[in-house]
N, C-alpha and C. Protein backbone atom coordinates (compact mmCIF):
# COMPACT_ATOMS: atom_id res chain seq x y z
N UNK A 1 -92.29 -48.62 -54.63
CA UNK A 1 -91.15 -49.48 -54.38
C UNK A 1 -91.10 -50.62 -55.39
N UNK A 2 -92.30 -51.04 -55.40
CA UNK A 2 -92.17 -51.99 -56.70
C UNK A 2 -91.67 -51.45 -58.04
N UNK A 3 -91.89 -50.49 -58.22
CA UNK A 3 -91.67 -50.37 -59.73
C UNK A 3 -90.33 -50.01 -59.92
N UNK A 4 -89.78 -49.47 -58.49
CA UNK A 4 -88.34 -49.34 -58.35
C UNK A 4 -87.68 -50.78 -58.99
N UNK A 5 -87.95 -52.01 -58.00
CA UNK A 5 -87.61 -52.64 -57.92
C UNK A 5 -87.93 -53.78 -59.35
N UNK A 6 -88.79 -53.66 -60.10
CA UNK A 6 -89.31 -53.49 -61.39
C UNK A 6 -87.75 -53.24 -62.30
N UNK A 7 -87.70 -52.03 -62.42
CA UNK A 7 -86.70 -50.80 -63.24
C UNK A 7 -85.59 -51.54 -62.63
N UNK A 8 -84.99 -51.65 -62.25
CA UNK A 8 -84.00 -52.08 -61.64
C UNK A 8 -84.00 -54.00 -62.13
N UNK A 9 -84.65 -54.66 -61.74
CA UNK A 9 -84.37 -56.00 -62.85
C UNK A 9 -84.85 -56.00 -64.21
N UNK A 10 -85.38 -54.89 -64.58
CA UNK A 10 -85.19 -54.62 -66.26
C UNK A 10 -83.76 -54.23 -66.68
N UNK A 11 -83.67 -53.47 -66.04
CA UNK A 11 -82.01 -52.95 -66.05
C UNK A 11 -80.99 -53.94 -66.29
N UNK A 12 -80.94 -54.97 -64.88
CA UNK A 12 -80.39 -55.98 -65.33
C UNK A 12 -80.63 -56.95 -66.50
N UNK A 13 -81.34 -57.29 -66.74
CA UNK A 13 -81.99 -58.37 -67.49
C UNK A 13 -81.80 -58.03 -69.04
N UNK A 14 -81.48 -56.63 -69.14
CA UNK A 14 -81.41 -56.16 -70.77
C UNK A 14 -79.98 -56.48 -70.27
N UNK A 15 -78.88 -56.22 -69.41
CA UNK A 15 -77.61 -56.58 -69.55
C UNK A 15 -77.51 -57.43 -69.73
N UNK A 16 -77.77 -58.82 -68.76
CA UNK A 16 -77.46 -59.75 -68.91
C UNK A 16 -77.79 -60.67 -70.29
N UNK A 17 -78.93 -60.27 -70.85
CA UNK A 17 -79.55 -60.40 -71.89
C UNK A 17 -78.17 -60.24 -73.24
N UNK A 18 -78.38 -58.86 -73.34
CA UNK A 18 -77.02 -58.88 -74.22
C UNK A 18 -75.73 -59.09 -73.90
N UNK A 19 -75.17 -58.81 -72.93
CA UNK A 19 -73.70 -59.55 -72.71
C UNK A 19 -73.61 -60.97 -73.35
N UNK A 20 -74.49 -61.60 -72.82
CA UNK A 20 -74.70 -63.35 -73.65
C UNK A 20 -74.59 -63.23 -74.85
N UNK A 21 -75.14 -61.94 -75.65
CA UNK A 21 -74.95 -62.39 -76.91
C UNK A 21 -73.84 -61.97 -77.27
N UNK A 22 -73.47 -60.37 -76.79
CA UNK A 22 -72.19 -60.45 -77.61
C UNK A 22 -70.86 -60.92 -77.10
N UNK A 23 -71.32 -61.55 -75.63
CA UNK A 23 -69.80 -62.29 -75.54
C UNK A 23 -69.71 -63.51 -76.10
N UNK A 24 -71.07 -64.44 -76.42
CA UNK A 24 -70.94 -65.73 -77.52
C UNK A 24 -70.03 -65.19 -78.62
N UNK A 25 -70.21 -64.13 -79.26
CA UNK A 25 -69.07 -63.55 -80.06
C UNK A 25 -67.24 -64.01 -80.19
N UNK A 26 -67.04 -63.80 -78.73
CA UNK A 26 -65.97 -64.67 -78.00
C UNK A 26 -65.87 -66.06 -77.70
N UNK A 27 -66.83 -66.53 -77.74
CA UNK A 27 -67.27 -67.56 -77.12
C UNK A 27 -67.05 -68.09 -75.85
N UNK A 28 -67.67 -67.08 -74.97
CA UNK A 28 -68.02 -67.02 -73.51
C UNK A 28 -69.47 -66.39 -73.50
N UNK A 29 -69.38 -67.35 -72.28
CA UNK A 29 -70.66 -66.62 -71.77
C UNK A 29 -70.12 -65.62 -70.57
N UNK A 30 -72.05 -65.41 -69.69
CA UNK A 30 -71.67 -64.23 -68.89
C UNK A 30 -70.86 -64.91 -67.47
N UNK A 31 -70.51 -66.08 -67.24
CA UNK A 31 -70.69 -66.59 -65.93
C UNK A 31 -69.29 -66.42 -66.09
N UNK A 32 -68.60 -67.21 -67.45
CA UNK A 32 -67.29 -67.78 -67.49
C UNK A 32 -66.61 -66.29 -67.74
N UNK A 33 -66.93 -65.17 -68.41
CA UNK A 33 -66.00 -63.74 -68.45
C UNK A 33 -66.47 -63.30 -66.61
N UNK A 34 -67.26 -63.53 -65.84
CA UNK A 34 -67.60 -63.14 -64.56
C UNK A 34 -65.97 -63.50 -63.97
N UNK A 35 -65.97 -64.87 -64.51
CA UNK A 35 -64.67 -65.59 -63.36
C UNK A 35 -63.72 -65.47 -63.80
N UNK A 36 -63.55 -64.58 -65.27
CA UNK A 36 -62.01 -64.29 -65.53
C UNK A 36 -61.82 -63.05 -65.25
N UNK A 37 -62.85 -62.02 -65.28
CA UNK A 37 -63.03 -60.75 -64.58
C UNK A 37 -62.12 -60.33 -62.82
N UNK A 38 -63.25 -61.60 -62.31
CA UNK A 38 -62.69 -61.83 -60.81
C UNK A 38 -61.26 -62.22 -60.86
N UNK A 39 -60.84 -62.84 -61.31
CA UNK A 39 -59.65 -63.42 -61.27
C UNK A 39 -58.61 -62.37 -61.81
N UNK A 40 -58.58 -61.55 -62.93
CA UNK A 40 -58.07 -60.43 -62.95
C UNK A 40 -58.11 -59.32 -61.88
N UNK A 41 -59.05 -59.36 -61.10
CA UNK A 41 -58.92 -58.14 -60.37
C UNK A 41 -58.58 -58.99 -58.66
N UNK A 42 -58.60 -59.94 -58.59
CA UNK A 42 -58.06 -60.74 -57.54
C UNK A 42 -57.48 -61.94 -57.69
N UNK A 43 -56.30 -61.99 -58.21
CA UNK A 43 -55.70 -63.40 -58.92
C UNK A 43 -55.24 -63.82 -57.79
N UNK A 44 -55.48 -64.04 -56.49
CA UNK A 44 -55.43 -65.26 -55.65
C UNK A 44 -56.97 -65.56 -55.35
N UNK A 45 -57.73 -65.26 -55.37
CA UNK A 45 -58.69 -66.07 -55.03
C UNK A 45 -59.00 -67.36 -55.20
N UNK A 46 -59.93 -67.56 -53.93
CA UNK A 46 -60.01 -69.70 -53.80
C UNK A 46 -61.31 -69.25 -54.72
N UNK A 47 -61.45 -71.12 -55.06
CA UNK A 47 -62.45 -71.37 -55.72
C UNK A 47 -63.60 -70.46 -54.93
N UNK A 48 -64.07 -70.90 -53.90
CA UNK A 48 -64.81 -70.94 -53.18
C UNK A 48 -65.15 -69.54 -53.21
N UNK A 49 -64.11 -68.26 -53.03
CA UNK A 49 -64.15 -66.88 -53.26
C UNK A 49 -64.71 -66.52 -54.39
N UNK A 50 -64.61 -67.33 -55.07
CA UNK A 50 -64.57 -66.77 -56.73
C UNK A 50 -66.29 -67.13 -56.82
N UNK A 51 -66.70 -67.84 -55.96
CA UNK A 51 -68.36 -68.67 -55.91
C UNK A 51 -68.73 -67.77 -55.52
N UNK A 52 -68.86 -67.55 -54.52
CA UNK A 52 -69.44 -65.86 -53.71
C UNK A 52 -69.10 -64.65 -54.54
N UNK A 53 -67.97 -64.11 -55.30
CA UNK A 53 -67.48 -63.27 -56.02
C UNK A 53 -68.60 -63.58 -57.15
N UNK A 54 -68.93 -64.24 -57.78
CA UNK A 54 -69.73 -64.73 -59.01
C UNK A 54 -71.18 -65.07 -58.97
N UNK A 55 -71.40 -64.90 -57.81
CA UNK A 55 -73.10 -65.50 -57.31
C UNK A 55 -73.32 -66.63 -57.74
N UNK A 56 -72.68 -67.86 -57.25
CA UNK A 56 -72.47 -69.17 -57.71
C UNK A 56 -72.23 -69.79 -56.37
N UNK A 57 -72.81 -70.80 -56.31
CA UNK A 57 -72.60 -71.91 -55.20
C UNK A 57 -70.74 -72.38 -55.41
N UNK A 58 -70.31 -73.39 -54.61
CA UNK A 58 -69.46 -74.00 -54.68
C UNK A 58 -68.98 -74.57 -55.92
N UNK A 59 -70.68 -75.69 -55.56
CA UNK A 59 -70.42 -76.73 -56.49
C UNK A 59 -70.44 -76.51 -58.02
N UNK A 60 -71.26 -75.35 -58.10
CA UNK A 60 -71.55 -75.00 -59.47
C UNK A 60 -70.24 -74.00 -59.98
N UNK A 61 -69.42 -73.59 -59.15
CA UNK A 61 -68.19 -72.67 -59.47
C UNK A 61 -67.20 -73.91 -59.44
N UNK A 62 -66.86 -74.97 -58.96
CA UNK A 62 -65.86 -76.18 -59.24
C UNK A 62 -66.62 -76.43 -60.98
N UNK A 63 -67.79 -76.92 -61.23
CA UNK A 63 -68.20 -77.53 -62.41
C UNK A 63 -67.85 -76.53 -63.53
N UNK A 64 -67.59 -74.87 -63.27
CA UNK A 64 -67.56 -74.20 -64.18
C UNK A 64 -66.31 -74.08 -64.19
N UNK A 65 -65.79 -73.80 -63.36
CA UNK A 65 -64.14 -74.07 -63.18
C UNK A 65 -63.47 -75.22 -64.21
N UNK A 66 -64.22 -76.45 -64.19
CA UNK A 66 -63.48 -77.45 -64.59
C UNK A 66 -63.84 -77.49 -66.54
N UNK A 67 -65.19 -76.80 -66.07
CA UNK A 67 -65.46 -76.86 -68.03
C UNK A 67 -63.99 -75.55 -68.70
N UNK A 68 -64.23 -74.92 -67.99
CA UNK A 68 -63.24 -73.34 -68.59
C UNK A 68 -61.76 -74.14 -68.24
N UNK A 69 -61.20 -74.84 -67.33
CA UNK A 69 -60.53 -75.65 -67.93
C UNK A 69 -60.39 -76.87 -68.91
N UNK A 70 -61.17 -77.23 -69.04
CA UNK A 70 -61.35 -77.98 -70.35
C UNK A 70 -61.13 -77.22 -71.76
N UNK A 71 -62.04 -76.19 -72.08
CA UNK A 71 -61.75 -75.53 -72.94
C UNK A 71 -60.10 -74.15 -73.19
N UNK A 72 -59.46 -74.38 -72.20
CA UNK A 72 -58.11 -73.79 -72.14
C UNK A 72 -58.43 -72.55 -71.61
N UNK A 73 -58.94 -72.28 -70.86
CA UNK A 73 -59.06 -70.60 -70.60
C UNK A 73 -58.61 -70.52 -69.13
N UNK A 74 -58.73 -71.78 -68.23
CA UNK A 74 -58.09 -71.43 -66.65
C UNK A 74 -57.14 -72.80 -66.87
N UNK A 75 -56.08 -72.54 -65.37
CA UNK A 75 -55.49 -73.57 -65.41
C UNK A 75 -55.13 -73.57 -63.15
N UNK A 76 -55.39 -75.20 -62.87
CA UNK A 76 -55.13 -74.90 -61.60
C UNK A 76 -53.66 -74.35 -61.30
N UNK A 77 -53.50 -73.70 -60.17
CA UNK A 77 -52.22 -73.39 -59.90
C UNK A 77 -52.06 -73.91 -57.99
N UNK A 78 -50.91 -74.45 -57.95
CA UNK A 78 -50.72 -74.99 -56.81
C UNK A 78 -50.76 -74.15 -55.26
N UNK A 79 -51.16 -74.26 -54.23
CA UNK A 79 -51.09 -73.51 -53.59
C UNK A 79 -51.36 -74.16 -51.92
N UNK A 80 -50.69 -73.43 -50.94
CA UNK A 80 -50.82 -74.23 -49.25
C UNK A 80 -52.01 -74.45 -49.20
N UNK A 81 -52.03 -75.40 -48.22
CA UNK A 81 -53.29 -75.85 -47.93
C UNK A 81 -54.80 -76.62 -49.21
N UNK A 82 -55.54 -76.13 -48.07
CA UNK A 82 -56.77 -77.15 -49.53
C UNK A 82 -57.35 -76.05 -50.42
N UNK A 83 -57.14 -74.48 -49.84
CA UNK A 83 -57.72 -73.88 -51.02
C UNK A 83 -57.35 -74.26 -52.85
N UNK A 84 -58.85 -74.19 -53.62
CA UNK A 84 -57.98 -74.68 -54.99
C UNK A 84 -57.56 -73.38 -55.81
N UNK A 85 -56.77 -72.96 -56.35
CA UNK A 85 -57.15 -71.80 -56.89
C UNK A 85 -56.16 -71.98 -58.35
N UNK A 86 -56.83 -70.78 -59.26
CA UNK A 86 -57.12 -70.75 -60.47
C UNK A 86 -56.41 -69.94 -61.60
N UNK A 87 -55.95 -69.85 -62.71
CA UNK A 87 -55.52 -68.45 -63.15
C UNK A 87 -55.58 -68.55 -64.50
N UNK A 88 -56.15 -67.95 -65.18
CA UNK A 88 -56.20 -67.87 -66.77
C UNK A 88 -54.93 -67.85 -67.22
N UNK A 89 -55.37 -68.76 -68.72
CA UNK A 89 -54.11 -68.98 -69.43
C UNK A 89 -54.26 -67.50 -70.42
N UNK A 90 -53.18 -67.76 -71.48
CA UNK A 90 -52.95 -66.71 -72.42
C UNK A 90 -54.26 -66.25 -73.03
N UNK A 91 -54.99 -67.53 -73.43
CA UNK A 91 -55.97 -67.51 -74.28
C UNK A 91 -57.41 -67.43 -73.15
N UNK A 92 -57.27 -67.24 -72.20
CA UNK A 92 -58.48 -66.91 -71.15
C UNK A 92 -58.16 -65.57 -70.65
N UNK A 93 -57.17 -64.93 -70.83
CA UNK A 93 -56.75 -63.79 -70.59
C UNK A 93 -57.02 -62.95 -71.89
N UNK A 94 -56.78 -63.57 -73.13
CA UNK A 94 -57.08 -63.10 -74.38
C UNK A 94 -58.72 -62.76 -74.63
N UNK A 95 -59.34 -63.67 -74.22
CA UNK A 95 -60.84 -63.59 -74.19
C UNK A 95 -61.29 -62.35 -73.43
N UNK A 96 -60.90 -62.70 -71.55
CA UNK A 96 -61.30 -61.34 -70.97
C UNK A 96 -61.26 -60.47 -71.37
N UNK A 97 -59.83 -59.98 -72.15
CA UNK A 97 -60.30 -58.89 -72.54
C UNK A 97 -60.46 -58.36 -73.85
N UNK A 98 -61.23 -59.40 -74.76
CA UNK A 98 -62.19 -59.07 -75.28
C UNK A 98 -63.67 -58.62 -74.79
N UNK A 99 -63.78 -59.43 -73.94
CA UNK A 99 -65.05 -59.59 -73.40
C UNK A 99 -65.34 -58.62 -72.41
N UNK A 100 -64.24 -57.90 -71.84
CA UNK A 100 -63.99 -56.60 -71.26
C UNK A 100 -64.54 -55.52 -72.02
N UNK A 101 -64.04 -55.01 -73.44
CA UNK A 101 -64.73 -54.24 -74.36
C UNK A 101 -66.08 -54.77 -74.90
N UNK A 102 -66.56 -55.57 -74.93
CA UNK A 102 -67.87 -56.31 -75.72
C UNK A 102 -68.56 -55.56 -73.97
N UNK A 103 -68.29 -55.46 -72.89
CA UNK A 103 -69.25 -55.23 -71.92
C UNK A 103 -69.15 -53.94 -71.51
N UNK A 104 -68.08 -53.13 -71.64
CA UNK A 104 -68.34 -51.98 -71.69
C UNK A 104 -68.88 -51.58 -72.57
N UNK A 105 -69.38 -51.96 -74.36
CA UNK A 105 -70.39 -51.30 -75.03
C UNK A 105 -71.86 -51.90 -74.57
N UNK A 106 -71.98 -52.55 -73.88
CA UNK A 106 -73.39 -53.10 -73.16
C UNK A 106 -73.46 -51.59 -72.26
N UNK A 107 -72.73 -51.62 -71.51
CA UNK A 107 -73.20 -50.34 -70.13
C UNK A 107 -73.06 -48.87 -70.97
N UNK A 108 -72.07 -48.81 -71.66
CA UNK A 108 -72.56 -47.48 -72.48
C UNK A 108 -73.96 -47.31 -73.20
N UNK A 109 -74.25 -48.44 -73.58
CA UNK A 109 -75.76 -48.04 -74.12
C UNK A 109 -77.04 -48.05 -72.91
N UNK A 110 -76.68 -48.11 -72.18
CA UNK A 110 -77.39 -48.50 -70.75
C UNK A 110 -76.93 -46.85 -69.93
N UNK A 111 -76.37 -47.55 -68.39
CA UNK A 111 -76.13 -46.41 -67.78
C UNK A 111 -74.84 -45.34 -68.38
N UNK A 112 -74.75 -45.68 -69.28
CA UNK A 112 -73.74 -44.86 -69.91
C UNK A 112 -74.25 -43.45 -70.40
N UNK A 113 -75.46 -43.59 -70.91
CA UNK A 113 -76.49 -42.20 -71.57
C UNK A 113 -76.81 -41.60 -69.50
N UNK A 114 -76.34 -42.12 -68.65
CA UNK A 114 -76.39 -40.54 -67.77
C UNK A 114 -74.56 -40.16 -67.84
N UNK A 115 -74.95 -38.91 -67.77
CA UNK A 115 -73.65 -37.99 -66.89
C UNK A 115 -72.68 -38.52 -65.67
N UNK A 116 -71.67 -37.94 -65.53
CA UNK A 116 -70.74 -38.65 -64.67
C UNK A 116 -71.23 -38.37 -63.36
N UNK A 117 -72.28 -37.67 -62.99
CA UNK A 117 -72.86 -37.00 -61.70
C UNK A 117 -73.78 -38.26 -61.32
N UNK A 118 -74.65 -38.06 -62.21
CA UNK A 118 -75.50 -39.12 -61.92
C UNK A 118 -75.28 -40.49 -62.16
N UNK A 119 -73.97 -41.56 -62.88
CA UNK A 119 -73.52 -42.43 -62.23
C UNK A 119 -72.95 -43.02 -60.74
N UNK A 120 -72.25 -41.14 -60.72
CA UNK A 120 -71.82 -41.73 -59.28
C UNK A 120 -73.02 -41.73 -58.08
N UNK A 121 -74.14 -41.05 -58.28
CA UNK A 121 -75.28 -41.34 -57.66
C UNK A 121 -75.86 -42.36 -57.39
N UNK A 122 -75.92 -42.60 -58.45
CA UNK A 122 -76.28 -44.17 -58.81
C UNK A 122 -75.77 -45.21 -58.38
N UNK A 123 -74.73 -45.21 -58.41
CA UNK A 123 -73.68 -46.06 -57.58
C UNK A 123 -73.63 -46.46 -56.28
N UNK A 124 -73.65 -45.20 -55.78
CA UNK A 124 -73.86 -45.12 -54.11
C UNK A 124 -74.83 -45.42 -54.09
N UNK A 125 -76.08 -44.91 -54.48
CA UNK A 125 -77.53 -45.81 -54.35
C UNK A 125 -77.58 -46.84 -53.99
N UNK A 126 -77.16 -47.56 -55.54
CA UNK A 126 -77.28 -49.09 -55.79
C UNK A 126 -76.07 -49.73 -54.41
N UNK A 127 -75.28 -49.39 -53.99
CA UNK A 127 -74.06 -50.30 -53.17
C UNK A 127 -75.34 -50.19 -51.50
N UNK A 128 -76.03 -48.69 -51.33
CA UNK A 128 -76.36 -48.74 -50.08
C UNK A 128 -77.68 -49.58 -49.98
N UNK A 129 -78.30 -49.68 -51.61
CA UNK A 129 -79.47 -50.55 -51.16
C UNK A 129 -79.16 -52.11 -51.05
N UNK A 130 -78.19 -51.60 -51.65
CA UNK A 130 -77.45 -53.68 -51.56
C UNK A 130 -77.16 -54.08 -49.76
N UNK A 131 -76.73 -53.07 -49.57
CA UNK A 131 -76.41 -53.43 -48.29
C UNK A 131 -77.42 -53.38 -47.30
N UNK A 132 -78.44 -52.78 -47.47
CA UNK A 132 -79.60 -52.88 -46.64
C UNK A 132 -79.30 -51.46 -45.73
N UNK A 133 -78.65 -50.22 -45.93
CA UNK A 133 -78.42 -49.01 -45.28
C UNK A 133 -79.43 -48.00 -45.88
């Protein structure tokens, strides 16, 4: 079990490892293409969603929030109530998806060398051990 569990944060750790570098390329990192990712595939999400969506606390998803607005890539957008929520500009949308292709050649050199059989194995694996099933 250990070495499972071993193989499995090597796995990660060579991703996360290179994504950093080649999304500095863009000049993003992995946290800030995380939250334009999310935000593309759920453009209402609250801050707060996007914290849990990103494995980020609150406070640390407002502070990143507010730098990626600083640098032009999100912008708040108004909305009921106190949720805050968020939406990339042209040029944070321009990045994602750069940074979209810069991370799909990360997983092709990774789980990309198995077959389409054994991704989707893999998959289900990885979602049922996440869940504790």
């Amino acid at each position: 079990m250990q070495q499972l569990g071993q193989a499995v944060k090597r796995l990660q750790w060579r991703h996360h490892r290179e994504a950093n570098r080649r999304l500095a390329e863009v000049g993003l990192s992995i946290a800030q293409w995380d939250v334009l990712r999310n935000l593309h595939e759920r453009p209402e999400a609250s801050l707060h969603e996007l914290a849990q969506l990103t494995f980020q606390t609150d406070q640390s998803m407002g502070t990143l929030a507010s730098r990626m607005i600083e640098r032009g890539l999100l912008e708040r957008v108004a909305s009921p109530g106190r949720a805050v929520r968020h939406r990339p500009t042209g040029e944070g949308e321009r990045v994602r998806r750069a940074g979209a292709s810069l991370m799909d050649e990360v997983l092709k050199e990774t789980i990309g060398v198995l077959d389409s059989t054994d991704r989707a194995v893999l998959y289900r694996l990885l979602i049922a051990a996440a869940a504790g099933e």
